[in-house]
C-alpha atoms as a PDB file:
ATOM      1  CA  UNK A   1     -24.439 -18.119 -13.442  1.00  0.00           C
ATOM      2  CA  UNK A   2     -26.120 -15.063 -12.186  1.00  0.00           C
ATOM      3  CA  UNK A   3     -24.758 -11.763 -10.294  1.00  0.00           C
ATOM      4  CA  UNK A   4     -26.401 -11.990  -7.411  1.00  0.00           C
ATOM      5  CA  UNK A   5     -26.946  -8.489  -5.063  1.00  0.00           C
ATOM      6  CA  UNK A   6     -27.901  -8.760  -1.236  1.00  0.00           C
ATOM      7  CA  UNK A   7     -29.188  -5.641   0.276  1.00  0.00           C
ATOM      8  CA  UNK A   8     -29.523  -4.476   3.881  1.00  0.00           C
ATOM      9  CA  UNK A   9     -30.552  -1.774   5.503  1.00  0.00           C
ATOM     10  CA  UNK A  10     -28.448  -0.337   8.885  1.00  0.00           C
ATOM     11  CA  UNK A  11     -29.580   1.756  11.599  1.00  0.00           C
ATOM     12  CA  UNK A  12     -27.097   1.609  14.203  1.00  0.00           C
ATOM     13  CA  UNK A  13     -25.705  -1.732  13.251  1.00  0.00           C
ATOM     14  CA  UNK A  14     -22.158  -1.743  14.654  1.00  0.00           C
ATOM     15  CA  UNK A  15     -22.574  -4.697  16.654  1.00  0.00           C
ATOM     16  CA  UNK A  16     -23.813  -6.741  13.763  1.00  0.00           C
ATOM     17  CA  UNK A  17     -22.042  -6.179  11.022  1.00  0.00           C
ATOM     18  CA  UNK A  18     -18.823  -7.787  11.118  1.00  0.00           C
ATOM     19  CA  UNK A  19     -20.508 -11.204  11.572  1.00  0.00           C
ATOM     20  CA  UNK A  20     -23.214 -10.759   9.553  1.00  0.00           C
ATOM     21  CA  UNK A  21     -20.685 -10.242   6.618  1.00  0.00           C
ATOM     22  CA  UNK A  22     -18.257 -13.326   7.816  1.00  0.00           C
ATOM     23  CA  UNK A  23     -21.234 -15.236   6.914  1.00  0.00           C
ATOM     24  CA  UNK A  24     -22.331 -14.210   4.377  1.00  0.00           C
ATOM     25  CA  UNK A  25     -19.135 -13.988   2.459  1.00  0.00           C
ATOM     26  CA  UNK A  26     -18.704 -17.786   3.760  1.00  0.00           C
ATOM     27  CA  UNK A  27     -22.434 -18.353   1.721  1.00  0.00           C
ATOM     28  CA  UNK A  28     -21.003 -16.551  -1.673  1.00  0.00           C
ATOM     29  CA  UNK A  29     -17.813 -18.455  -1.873  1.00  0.00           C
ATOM     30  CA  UNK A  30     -19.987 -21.665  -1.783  1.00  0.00           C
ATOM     31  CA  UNK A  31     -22.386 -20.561  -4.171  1.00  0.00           C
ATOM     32  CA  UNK A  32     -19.241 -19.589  -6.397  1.00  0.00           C
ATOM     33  CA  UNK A  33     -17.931 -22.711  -6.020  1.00  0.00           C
ATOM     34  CA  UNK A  34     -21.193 -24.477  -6.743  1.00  0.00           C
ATOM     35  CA  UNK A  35     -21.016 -22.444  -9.749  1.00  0.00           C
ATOM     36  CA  UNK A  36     -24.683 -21.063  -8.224  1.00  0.00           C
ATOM     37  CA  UNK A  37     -23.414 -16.935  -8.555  1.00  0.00           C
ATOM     38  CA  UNK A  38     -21.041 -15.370 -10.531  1.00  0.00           C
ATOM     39  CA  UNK A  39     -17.805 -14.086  -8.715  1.00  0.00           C
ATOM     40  CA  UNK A  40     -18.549 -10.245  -9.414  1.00  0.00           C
ATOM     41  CA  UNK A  41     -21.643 -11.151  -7.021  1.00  0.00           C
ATOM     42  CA  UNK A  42     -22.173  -8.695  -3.793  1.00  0.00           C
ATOM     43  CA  UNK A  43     -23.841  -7.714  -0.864  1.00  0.00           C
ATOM     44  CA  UNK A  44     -24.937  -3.790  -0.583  1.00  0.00           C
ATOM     45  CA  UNK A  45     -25.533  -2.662   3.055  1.00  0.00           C
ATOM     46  CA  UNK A  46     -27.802   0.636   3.078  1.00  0.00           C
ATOM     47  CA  UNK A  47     -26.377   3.228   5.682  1.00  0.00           C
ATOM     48  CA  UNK A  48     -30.027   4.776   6.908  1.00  0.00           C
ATOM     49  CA  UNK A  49     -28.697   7.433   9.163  1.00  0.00           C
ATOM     50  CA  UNK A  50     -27.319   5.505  11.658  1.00  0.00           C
ATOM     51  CA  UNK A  51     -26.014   7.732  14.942  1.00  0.00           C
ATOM     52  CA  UNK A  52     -22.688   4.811  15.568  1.00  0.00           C
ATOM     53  CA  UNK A  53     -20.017   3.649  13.681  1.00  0.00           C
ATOM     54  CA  UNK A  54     -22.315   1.630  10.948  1.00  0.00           C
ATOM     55  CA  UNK A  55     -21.146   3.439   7.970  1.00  0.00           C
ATOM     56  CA  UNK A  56     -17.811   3.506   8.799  1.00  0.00           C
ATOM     57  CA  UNK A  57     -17.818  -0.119   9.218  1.00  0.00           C
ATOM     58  CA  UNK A  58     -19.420  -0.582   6.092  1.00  0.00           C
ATOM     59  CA  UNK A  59     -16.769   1.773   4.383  1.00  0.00           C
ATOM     60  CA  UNK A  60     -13.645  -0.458   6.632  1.00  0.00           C
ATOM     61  CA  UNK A  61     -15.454  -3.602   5.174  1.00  0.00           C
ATOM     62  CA  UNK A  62     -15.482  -2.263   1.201  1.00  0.00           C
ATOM     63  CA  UNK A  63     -11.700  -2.141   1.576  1.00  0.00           C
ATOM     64  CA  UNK A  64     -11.357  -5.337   3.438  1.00  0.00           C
ATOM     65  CA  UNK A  65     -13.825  -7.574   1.164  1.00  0.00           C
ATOM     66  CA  UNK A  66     -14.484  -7.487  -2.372  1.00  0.00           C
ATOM     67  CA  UNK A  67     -18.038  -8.131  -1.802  1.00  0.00           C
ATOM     68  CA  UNK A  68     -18.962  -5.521   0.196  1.00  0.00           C
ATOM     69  CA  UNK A  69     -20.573  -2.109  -1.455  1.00  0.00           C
ATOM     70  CA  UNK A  70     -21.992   0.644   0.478  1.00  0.00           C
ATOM     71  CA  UNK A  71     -24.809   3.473   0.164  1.00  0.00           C
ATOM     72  CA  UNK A  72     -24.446   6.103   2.448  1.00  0.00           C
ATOM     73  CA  UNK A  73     -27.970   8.118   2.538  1.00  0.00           C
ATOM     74  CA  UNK A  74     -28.120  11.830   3.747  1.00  0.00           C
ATOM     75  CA  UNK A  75     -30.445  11.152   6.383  1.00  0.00           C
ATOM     76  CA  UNK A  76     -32.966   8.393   8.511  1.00  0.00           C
ATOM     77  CA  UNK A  77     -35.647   7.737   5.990  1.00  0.00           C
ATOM     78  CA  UNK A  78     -36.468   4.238   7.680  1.00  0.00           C
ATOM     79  CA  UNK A  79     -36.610   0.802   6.904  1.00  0.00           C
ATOM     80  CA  UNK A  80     -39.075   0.697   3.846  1.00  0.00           C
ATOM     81  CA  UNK A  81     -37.608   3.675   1.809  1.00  0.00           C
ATOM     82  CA  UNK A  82     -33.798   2.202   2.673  1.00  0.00           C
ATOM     83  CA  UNK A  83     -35.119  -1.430   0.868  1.00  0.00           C
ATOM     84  CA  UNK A  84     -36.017   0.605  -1.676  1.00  0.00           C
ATOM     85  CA  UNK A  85     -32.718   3.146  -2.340  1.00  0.00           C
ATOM     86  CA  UNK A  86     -30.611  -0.204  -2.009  1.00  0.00           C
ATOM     87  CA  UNK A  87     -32.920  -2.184  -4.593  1.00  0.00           C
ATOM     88  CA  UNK A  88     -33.044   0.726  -6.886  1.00  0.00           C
ATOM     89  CA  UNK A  89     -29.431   1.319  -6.655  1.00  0.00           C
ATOM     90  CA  UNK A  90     -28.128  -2.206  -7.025  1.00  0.00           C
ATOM     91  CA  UNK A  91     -30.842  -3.236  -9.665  1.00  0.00           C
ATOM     92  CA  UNK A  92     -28.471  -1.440 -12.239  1.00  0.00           C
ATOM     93  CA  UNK A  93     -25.335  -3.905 -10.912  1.00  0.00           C
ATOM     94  CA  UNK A  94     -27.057  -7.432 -10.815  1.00  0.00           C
ATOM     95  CA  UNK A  95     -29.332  -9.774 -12.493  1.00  0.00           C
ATOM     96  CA  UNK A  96     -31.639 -10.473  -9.418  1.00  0.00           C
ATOM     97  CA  UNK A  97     -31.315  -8.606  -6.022  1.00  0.00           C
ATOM     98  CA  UNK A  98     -32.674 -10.135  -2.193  1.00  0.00           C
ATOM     99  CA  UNK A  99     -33.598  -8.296   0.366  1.00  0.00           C
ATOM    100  CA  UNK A 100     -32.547  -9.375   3.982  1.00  0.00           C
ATOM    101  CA  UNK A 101     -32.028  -7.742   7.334  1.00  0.00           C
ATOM    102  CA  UNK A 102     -28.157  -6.743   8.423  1.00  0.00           C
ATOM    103  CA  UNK A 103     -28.927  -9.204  11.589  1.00  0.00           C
ATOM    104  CA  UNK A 104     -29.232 -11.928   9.387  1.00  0.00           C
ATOM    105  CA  UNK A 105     -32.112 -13.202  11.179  1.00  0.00           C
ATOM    106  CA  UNK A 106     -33.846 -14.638   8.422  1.00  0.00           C
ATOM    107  CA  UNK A 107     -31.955 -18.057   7.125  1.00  0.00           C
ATOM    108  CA  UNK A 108     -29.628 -17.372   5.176  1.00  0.00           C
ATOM    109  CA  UNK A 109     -29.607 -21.210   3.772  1.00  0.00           C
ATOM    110  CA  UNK A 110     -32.663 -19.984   1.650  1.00  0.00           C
ATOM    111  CA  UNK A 111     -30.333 -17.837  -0.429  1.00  0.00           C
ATOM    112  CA  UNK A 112     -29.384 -21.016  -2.767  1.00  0.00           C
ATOM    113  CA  UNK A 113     -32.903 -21.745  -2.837  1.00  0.00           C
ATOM    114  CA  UNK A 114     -33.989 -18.304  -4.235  1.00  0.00           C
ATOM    115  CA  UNK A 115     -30.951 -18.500  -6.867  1.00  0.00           C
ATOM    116  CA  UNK A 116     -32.390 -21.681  -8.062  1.00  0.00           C
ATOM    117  CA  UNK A 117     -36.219 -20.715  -8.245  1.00  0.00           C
ATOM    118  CA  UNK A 118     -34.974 -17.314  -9.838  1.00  0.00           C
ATOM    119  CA  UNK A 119     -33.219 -19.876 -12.778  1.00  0.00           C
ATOM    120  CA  UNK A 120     -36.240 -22.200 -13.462  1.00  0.00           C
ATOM    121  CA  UNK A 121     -37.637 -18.535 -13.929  1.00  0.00           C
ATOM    122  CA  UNK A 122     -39.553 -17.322 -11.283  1.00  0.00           C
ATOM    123  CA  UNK A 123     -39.174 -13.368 -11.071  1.00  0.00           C
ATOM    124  CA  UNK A 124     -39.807 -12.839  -7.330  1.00  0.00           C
ATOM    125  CA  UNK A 125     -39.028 -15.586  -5.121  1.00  0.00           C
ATOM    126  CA  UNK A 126     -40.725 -14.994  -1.106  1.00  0.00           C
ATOM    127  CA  UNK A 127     -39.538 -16.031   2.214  1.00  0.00           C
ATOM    128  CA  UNK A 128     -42.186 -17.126   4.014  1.00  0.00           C
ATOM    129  CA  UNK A 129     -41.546 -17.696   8.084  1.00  0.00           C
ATOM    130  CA  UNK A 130     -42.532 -21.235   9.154  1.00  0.00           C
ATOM    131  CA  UNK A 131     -41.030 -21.084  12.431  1.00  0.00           C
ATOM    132  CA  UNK A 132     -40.664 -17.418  14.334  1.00  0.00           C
ATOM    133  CA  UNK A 133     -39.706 -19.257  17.916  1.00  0.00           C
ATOM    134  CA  UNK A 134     -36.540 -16.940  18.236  1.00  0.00           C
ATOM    135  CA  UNK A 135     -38.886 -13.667  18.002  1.00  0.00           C
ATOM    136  CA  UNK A 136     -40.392 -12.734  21.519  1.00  0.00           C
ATOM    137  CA  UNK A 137     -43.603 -13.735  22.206  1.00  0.00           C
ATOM    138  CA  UNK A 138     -45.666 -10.559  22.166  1.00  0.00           C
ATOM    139  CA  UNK A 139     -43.772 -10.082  18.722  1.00  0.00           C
ATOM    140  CA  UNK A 140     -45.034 -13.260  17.311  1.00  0.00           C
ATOM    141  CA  UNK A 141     -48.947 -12.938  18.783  1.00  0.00           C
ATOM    142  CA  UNK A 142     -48.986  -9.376  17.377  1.00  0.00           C
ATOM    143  CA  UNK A 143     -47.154 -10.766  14.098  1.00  0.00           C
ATOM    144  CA  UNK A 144     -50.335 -13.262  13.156  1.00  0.00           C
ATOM    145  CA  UNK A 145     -52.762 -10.948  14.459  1.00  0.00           C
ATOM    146  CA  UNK A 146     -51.825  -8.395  12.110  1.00  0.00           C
ATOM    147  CA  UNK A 147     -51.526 -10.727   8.878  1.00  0.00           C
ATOM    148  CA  UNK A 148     -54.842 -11.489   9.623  1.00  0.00           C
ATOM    149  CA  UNK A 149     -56.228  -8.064  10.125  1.00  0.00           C
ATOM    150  CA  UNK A 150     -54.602  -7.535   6.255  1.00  0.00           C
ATOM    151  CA  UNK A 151     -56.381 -10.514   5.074  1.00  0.00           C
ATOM    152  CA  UNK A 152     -59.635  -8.898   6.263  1.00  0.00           C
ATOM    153  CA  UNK A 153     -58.800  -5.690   4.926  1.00  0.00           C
ATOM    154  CA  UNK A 154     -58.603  -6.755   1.403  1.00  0.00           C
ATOM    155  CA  UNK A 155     -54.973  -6.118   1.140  1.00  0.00           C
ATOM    156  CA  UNK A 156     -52.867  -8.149  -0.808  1.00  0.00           C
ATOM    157  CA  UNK A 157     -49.950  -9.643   0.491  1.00  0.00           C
ATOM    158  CA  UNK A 158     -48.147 -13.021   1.309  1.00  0.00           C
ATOM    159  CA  UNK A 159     -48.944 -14.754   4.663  1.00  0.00           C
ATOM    160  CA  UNK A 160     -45.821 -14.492   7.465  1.00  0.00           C
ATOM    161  CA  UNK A 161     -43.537 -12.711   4.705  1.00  0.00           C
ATOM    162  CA  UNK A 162     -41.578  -9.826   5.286  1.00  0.00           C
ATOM    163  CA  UNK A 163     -38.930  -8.313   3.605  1.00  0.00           C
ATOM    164  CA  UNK A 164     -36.690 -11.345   3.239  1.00  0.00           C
ATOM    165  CA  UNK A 165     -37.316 -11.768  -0.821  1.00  0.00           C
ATOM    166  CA  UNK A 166     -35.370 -12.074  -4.201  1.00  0.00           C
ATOM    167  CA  UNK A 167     -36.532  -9.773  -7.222  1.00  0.00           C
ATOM    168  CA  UNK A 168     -34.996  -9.899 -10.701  1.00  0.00           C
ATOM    169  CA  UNK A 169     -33.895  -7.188 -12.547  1.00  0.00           C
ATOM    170  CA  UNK A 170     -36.911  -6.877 -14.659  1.00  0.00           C
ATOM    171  CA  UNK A 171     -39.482  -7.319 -11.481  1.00  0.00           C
ATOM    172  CA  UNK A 172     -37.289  -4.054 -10.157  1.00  0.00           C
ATOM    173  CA  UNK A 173     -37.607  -2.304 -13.149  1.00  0.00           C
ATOM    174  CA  UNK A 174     -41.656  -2.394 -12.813  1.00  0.00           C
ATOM    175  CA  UNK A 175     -41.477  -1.665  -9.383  1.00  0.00           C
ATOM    176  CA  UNK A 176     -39.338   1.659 -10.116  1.00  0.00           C
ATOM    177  CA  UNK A 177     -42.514   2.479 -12.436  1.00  0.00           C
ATOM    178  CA  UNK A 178     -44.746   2.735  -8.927  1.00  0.00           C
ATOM    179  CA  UNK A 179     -44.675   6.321  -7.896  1.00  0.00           C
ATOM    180  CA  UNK A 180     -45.987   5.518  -4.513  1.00  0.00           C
ATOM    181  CA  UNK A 181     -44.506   7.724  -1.309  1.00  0.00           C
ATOM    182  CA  UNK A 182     -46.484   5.537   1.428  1.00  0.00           C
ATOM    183  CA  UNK A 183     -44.009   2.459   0.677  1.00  0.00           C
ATOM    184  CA  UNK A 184     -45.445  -1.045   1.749  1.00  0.00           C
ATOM    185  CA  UNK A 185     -43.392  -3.390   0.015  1.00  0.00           C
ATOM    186  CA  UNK A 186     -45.071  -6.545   1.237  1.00  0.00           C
ATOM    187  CA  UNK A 187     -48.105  -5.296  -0.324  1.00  0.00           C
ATOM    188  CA  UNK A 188     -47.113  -3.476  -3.352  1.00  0.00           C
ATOM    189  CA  UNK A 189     -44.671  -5.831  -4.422  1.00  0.00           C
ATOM    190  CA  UNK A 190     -47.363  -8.840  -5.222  1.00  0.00           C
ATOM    191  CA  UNK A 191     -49.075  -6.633  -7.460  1.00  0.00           C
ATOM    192  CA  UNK A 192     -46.130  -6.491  -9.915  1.00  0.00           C
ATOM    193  CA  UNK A 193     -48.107  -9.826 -11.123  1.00  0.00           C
ATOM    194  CA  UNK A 194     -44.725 -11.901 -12.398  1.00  0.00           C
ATOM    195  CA  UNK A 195     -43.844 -15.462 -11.926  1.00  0.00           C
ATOM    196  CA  UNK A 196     -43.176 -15.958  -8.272  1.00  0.00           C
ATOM    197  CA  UNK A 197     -42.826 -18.792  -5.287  1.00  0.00           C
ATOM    198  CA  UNK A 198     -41.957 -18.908  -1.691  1.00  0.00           C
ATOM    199  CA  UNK A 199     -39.296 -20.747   0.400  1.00  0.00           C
ATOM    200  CA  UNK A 200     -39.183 -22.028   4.321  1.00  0.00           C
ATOM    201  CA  UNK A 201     -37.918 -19.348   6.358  1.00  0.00           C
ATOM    202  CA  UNK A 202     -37.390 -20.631   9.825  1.00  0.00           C
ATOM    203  CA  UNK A 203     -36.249 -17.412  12.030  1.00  0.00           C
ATOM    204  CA  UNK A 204     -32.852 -17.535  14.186  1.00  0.00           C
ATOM    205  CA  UNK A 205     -31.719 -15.772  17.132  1.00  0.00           C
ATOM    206  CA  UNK A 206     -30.166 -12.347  16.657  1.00  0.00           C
ATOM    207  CA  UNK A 207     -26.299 -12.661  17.101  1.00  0.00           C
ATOM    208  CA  UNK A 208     -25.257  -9.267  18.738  1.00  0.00           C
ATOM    209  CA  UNK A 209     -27.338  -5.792  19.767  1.00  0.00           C
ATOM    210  CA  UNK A 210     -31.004  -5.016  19.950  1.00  0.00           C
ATOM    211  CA  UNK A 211     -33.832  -4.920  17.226  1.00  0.00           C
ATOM    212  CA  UNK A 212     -34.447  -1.401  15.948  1.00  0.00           C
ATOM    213  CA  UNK A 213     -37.578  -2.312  15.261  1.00  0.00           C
ATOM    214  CA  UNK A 214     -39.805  -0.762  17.988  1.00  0.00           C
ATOM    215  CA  UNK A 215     -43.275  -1.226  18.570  1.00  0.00           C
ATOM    216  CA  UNK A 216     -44.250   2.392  17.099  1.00  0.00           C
ATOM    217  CA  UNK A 217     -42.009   1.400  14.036  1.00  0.00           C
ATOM    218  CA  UNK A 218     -44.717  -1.806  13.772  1.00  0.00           C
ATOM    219  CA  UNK A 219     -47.538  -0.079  14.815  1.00  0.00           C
ATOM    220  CA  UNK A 220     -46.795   2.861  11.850  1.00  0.00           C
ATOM    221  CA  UNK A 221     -45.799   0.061   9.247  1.00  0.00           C
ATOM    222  CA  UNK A 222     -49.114  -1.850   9.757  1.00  0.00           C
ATOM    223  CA  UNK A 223     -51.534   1.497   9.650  1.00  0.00           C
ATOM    224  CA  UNK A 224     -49.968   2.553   6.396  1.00  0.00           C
ATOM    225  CA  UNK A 225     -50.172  -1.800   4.986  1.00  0.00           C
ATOM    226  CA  UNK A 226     -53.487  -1.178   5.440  1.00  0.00           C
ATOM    227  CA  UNK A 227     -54.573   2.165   4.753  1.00  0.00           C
ATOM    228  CA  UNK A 228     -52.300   2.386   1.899  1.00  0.00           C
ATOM    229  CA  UNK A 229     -53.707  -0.573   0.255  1.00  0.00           C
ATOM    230  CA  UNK A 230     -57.232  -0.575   1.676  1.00  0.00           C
ATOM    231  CA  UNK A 231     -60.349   1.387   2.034  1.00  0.00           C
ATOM    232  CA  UNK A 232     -62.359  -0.459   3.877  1.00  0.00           C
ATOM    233  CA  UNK A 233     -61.748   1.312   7.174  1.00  0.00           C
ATOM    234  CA  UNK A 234     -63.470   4.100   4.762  1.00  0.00           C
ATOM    235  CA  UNK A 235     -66.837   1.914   4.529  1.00  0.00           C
ATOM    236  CA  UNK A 236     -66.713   0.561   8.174  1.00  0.00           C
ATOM    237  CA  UNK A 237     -66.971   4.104   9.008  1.00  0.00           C
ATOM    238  CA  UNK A 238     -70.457   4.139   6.674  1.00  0.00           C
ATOM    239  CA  UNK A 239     -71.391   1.174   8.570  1.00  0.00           C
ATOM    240  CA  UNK A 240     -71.355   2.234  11.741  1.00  0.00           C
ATOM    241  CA  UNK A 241     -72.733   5.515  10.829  1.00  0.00           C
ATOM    242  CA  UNK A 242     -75.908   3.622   9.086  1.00  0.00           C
ATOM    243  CA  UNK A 243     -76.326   2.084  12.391  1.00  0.00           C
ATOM    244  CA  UNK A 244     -76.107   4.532  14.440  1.00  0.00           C
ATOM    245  CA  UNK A 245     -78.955   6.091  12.843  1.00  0.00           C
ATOM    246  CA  UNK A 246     -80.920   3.259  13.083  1.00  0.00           C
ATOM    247  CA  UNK A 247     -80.192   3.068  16.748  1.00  0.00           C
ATOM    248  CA  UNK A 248     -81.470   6.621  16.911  1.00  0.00           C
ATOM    249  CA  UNK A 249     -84.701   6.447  15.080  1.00  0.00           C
ATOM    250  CA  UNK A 250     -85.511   3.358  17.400  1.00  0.00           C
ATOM    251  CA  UNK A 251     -84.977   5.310  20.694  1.00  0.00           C
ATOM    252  CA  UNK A 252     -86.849   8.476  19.252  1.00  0.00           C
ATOM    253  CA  UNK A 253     -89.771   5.782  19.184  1.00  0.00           C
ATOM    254  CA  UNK A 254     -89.641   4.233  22.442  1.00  0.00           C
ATOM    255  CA  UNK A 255     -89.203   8.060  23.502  1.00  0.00           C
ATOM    256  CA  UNK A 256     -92.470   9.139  21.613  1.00  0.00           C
ATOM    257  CA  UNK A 257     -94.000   5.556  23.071  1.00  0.00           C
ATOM    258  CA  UNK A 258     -92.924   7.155  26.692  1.00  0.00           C
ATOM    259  CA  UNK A 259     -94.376  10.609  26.209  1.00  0.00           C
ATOM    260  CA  UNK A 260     -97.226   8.770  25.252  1.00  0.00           C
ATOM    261  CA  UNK A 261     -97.598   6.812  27.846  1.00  0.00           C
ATOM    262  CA  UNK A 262     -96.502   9.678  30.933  1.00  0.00           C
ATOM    263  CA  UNK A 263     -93.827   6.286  31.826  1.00  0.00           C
ATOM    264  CA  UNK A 264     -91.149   8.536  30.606  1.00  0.00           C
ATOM    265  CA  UNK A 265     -88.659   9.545  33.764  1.00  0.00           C
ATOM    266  CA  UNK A 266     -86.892  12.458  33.163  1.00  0.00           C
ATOM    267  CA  UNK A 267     -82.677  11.324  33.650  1.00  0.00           C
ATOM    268  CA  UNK A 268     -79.152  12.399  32.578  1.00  0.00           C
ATOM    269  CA  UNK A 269     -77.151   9.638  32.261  1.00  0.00           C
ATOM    270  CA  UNK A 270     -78.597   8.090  29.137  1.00  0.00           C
ATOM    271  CA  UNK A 271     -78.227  11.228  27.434  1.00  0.00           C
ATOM    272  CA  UNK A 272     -74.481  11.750  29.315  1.00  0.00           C
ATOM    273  CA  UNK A 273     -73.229   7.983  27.801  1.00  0.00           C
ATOM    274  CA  UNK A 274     -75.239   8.280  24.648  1.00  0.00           C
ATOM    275  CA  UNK A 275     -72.941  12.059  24.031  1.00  0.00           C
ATOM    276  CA  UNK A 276     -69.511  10.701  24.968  1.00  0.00           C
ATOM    277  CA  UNK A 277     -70.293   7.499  22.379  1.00  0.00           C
ATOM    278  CA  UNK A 278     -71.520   9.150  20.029  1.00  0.00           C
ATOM    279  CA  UNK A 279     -69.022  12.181  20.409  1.00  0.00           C
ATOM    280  CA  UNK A 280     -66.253   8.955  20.565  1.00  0.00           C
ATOM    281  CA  UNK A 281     -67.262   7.342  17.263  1.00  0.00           C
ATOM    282  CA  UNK A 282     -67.129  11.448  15.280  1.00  0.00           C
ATOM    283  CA  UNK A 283     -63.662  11.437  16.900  1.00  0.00           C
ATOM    284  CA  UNK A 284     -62.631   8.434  15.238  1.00  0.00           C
ATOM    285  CA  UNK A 285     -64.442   8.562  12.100  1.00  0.00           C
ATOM    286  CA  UNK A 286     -62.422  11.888  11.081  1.00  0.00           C
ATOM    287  CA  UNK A 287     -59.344  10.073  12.785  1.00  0.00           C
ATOM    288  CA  UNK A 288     -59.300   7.680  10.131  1.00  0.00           C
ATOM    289  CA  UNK A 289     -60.902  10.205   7.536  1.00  0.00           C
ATOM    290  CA  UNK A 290     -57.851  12.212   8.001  1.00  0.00           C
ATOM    291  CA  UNK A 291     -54.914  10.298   7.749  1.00  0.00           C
ATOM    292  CA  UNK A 292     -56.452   8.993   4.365  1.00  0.00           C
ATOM    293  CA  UNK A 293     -56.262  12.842   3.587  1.00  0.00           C
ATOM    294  CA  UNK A 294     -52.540  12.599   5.177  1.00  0.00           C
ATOM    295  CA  UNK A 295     -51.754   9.788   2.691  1.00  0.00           C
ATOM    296  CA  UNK A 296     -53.371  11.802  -0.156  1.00  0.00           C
ATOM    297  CA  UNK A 297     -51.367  15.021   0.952  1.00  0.00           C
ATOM    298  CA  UNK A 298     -47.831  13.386   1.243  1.00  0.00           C
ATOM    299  CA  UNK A 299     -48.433  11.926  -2.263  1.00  0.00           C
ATOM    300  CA  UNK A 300     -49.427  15.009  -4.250  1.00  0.00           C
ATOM    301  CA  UNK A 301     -45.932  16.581  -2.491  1.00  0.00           C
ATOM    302  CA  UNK A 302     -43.574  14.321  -4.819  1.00  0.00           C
ATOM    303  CA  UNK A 303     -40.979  14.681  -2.423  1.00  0.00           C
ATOM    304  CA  UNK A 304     -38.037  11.516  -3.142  1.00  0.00           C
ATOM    305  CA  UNK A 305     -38.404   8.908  -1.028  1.00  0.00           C
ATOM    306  CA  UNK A 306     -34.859   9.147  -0.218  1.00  0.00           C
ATOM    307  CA  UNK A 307     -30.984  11.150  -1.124  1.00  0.00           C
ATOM    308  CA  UNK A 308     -27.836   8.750  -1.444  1.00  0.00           C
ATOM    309  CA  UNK A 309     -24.931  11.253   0.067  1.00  0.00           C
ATOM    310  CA  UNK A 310     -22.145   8.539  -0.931  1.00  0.00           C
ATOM    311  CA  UNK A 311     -22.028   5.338  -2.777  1.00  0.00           C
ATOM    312  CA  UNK A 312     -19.392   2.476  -2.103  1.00  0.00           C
ATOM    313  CA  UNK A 313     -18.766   0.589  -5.559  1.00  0.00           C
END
């Protein structure tokens, strides 16, 4: 039997939480009794600077269940770098550790799964969503769009995965050897190369409160996927550049054909449009130039990724 660890992140969770451990306690007393996990087994909920009563559920909960552990950090640091302080932190207390969401969206019938695919020795075991009809439309549409836009960048990743995965202790150990600051698990995570397969994760309806996920929190997690694993944007930039010469050394020929001629008319607004798109694509060329150098700047800083303030064990 192995000691199983769950770990969740919280921002402003107090709605949530109470449930969300009702079940899953109800999941680790089966597994215990299918002899599955070991009865020292746990689920770690990751305090990330929530402005409710979140931690001090979580710390009401450590007294009330002998599951429950707590990590308390010192300030936001968001959902990535909270993964990350809970996996780090529980890595040292269990054989294998997954990763789920403190809304318990994600099915948590795929737990057993993971257990078993983590014993026939598979080292990272991914959810993968087959069915996301409980997320909002607009959610799901910008969901596939932005797999795919990975898939053209080059970046390595699993298709309609998340965060909703189980790592073993020696998986976590490699990853603790990445000193990245720009954290994209879903991308950095694959390239740990171990043994690994994927489950069914069919997506249910959030029980109580609101996603914290907001559409700048997406937006911001899919720029850095991509430009932290990608430099393509890099040579689109060349690209375009390469062409817009071209397109210039073909109009200062039909110009010279026009002087030529005396058909050339004397006029504004080409050169007006040809200034604001030309002036539009410089703008966005050092748009992306620079938050490559942002990327470059935050990493050289060494700053930690996160500071626990308290730890429930």
């Amino acid at each position: 039997m192995i000691k199983l660890a769950t770990v969740s992140p919280c921002y402003n969770e107090e709605d949530v939480l109470r449930h969300s451990v009702e079940r899953l306690t109800a999941l680790f007393e089966r597994m215990i009794t299918e002899k599955l996990i070991s009865s020292d087994s746990m689920m770690v909920f990751v305090n990330d600077g929530s402005r409710d009563k979140t931690w001090q559920i979580i710390k009401e909960l450590h007294g009330e269940n002998k599951f429950v552990r707590g990590i308390n950090l010192a300030r936001n640091v968001g959902h990535q770098n909270a993964i990350m302080a809970g996996m780090m932190t529980a890595r040292a207390w269990a054989d294998a550790v997954i990763t789920i969401d403190a809304d318990l969206q994600d099915d948590i019938e795929c737990i057993p799964q993971m257990v078993c695919h983590f014993e026939q020795g598979n080292d990272i075991v991914y959810g993968v969503k087959v069915s996301r009809e409980a997320d909002p439309l607009m959610k799901r549409m910008t969901a596939q769009a932005f797999y795919k836009l990975q898939s053209v960048m080059g970046v390595e990743s699993v298709y309609n995965h998340a965060d909703f995965r189980l790592m073993s202790r020696r998986a976590l150990d490699m990853l603790a050897d990445y000193g990245e600051r720009n954290l994209y698990l879903r991308g950095l995570i694959p390239t740990i190369g171990l043994p690994s397969t994927t489950v069914d994760d069919v997506i249910g309806e959030r029980e109580a409160g609101v996603s914290k996920y907001t559409l700048s929190k997406m937006l911001n997690l899919a720029l850095n996927g991509i430009t932290a694993f990608s430099v393509k944007p890099m040579y689109a930039i060349f690209t375009i550049g390469m062409l817009f010469i071209v397109v210039a050394f073909c109009i200062g020929i039909y110009v010279a054909y026009s002087l030529i001629m005396g058909t050339a008319v004397p006029g504004w607004s080409s050169l007006i449009l040809s200034i604001w798109l030309v002036g539009g694509v410089i703008l966005i060329s050092m748009g992306v130039t620079g938050v490559y150098i942002g990327k470059i700047y935050t990493e050289v800083k060494r700053r930690p990724l996160y500071n626990i303030q308290e730890v429930l064990d």
